[in-house]
C-alpha atoms as a PDB file:
ATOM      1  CA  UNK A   1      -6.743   0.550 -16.403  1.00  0.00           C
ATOM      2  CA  UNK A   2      -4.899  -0.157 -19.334  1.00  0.00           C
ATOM      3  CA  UNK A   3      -1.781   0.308 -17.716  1.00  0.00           C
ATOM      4  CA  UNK A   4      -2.106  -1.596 -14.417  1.00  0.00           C
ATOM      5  CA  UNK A   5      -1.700  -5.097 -16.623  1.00  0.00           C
ATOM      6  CA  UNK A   6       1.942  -4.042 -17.388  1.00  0.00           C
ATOM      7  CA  UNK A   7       2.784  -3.690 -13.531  1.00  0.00           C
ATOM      8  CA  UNK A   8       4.555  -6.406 -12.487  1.00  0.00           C
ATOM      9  CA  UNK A   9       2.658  -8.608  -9.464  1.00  0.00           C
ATOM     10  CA  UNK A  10       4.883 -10.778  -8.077  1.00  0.00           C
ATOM     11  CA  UNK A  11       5.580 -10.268  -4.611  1.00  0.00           C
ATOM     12  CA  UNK A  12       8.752 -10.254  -4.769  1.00  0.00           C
ATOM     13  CA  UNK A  13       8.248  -6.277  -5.347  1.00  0.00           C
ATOM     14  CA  UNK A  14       6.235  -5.508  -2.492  1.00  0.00           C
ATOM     15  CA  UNK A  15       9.361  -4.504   0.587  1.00  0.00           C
ATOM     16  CA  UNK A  16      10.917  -1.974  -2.377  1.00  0.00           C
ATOM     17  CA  UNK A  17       7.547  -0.585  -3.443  1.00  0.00           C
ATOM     18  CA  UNK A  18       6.088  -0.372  -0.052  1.00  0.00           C
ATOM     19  CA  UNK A  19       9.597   1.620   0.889  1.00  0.00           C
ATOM     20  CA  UNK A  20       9.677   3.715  -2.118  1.00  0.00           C
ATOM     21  CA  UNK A  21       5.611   4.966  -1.304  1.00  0.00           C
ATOM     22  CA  UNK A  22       7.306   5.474   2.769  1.00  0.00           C
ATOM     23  CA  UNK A  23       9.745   7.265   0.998  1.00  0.00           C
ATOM     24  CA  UNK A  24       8.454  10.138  -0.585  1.00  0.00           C
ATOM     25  CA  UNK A  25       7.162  13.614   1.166  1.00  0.00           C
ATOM     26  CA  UNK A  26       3.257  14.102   0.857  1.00  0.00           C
ATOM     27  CA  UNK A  27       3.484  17.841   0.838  1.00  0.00           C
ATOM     28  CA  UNK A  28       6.098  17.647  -2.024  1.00  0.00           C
ATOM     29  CA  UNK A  29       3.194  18.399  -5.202  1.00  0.00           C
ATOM     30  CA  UNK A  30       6.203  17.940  -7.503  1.00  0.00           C
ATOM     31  CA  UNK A  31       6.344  14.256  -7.435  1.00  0.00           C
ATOM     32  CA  UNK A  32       2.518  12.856  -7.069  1.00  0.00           C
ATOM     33  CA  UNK A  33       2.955  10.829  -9.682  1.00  0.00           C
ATOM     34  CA  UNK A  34       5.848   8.921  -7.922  1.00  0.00           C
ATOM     35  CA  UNK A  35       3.259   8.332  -4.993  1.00  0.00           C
ATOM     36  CA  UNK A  36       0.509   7.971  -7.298  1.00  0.00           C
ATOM     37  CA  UNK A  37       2.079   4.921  -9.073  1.00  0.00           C
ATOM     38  CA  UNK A  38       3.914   3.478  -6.224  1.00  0.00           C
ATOM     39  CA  UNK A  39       0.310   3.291  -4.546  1.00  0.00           C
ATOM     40  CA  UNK A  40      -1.487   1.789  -7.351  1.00  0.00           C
ATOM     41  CA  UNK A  41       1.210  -0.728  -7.900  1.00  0.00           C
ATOM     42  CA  UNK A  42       1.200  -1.978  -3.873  1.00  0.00           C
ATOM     43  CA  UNK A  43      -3.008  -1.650  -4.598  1.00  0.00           C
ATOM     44  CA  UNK A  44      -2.419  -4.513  -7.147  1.00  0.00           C
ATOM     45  CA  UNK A  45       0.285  -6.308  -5.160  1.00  0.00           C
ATOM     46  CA  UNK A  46      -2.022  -6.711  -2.025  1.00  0.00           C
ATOM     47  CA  UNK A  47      -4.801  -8.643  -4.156  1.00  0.00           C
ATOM     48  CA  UNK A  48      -2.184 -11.804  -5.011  1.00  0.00           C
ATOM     49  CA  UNK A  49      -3.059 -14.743  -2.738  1.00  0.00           C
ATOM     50  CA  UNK A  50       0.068 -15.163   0.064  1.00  0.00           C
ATOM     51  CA  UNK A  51      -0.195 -14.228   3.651  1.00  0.00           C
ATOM     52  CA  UNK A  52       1.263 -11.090   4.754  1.00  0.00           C
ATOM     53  CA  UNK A  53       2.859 -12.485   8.023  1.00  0.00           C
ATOM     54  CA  UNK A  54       5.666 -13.915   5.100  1.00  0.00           C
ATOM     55  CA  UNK A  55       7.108 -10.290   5.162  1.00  0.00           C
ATOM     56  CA  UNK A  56       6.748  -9.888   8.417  1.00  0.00           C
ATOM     57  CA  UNK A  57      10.701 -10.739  10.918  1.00  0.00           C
ATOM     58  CA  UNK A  58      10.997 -10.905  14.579  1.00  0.00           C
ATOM     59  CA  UNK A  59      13.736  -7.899  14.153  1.00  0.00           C
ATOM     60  CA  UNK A  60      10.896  -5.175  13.271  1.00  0.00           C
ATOM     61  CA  UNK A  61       8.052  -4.155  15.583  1.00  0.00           C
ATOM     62  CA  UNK A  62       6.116  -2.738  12.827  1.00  0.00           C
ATOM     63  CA  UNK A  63       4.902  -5.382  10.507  1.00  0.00           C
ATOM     64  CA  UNK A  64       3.985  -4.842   6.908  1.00  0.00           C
ATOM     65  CA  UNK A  65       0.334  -4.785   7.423  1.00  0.00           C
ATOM     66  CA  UNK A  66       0.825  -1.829   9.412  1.00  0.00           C
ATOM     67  CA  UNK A  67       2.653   0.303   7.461  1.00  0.00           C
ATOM     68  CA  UNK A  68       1.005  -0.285   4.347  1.00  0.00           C
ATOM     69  CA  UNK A  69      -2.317   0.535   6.575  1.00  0.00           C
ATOM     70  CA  UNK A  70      -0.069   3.630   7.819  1.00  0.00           C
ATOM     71  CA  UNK A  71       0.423   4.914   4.396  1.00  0.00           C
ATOM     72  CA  UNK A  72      -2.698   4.806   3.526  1.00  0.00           C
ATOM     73  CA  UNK A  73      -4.033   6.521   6.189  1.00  0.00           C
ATOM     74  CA  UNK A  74      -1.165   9.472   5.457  1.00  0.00           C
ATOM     75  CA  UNK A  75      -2.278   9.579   1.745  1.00  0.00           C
ATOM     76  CA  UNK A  76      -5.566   9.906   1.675  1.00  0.00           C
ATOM     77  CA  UNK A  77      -5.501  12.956   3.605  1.00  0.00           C
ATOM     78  CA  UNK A  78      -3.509  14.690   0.741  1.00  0.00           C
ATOM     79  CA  UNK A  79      -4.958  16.694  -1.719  1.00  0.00           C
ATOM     80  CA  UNK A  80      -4.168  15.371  -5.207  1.00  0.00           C
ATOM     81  CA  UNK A  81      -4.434  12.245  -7.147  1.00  0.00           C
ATOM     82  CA  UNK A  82      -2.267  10.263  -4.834  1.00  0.00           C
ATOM     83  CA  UNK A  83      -5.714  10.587  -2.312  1.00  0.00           C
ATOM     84  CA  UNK A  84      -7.452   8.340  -5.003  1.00  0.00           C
ATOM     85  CA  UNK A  85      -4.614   5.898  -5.157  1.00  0.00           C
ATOM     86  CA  UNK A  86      -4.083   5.219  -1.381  1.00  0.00           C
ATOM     87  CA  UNK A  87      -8.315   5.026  -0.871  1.00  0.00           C
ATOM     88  CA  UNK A  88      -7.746   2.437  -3.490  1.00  0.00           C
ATOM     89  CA  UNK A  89      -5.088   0.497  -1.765  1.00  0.00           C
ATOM     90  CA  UNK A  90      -6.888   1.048   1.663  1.00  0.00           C
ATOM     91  CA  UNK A  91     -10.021  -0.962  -0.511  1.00  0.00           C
ATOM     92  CA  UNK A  92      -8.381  -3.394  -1.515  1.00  0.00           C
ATOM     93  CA  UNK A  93      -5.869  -4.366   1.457  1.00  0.00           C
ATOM     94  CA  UNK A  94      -8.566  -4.261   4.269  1.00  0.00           C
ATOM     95  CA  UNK A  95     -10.776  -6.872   2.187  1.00  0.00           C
ATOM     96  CA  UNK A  96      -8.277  -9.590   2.066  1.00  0.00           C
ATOM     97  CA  UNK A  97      -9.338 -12.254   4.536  1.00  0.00           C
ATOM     98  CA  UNK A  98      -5.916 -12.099   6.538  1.00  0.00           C
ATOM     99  CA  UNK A  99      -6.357  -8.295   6.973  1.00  0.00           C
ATOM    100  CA  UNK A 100      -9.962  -7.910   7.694  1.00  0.00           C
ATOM    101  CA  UNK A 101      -9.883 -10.749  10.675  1.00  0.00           C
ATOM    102  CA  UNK A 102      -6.716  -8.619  12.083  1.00  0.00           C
ATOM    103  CA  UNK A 103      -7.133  -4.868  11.047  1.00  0.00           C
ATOM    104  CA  UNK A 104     -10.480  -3.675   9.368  1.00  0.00           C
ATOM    105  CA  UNK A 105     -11.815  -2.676  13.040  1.00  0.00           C
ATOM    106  CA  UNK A 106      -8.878  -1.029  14.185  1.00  0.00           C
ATOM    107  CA  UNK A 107      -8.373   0.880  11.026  1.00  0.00           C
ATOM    108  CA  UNK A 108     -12.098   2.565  11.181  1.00  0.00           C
END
């Protein structure tokens, strides 16, 4: 816990965190902490107060909402501490009142 206040929260981040989580290989058990961090960090970036559709462009079909939903259904089928990191994103990201309205059904 002590650690999650030095993670930066602006926004800003979100596109090259969310890409760096897409990036990495959930069988690979050498780099869980890599996914483990990346997930905690977007975990603390989905609870500041802007509306998701902002990262969202007519040129992509799937929006962020989805794949951060997408991820976190990948990770938390994995079997180290990168599980416990996406469950928390998954949490967190489904409460937000944009999210639940759109995707909390679906994503049960």
């Amino acid at each position: 816990k002590s650690v999650v206040r030095l993670f930066p929260h602006d926004v800003m981040h979100l596109e090259p965190i969310l890409h760096l989580a897409e990036s990495q290989d959930p069988s690979n058990v050498s780099n869980w902490e890599i996914r483990y961090v990346s997930l905690v960090w977007l975990s603390i970036l989905a609870m500041a107060p802007f509306d998701m559709k902002r990262f969202d462009s007519d040129l992509t079909r799937t929006t962020v909402s989805d794949r951060i939903i997408s991820l976190c259904k990948t990770y938390v089928q994995v079997t180290d501490k990168s599980q416990d990191a996406a469950a928390l994103l998954f949490a967190k990201f489904v409460t937000r009142p944009d999210i639940s309205r759109l995707h909390l059904g679906a994503a049960l």
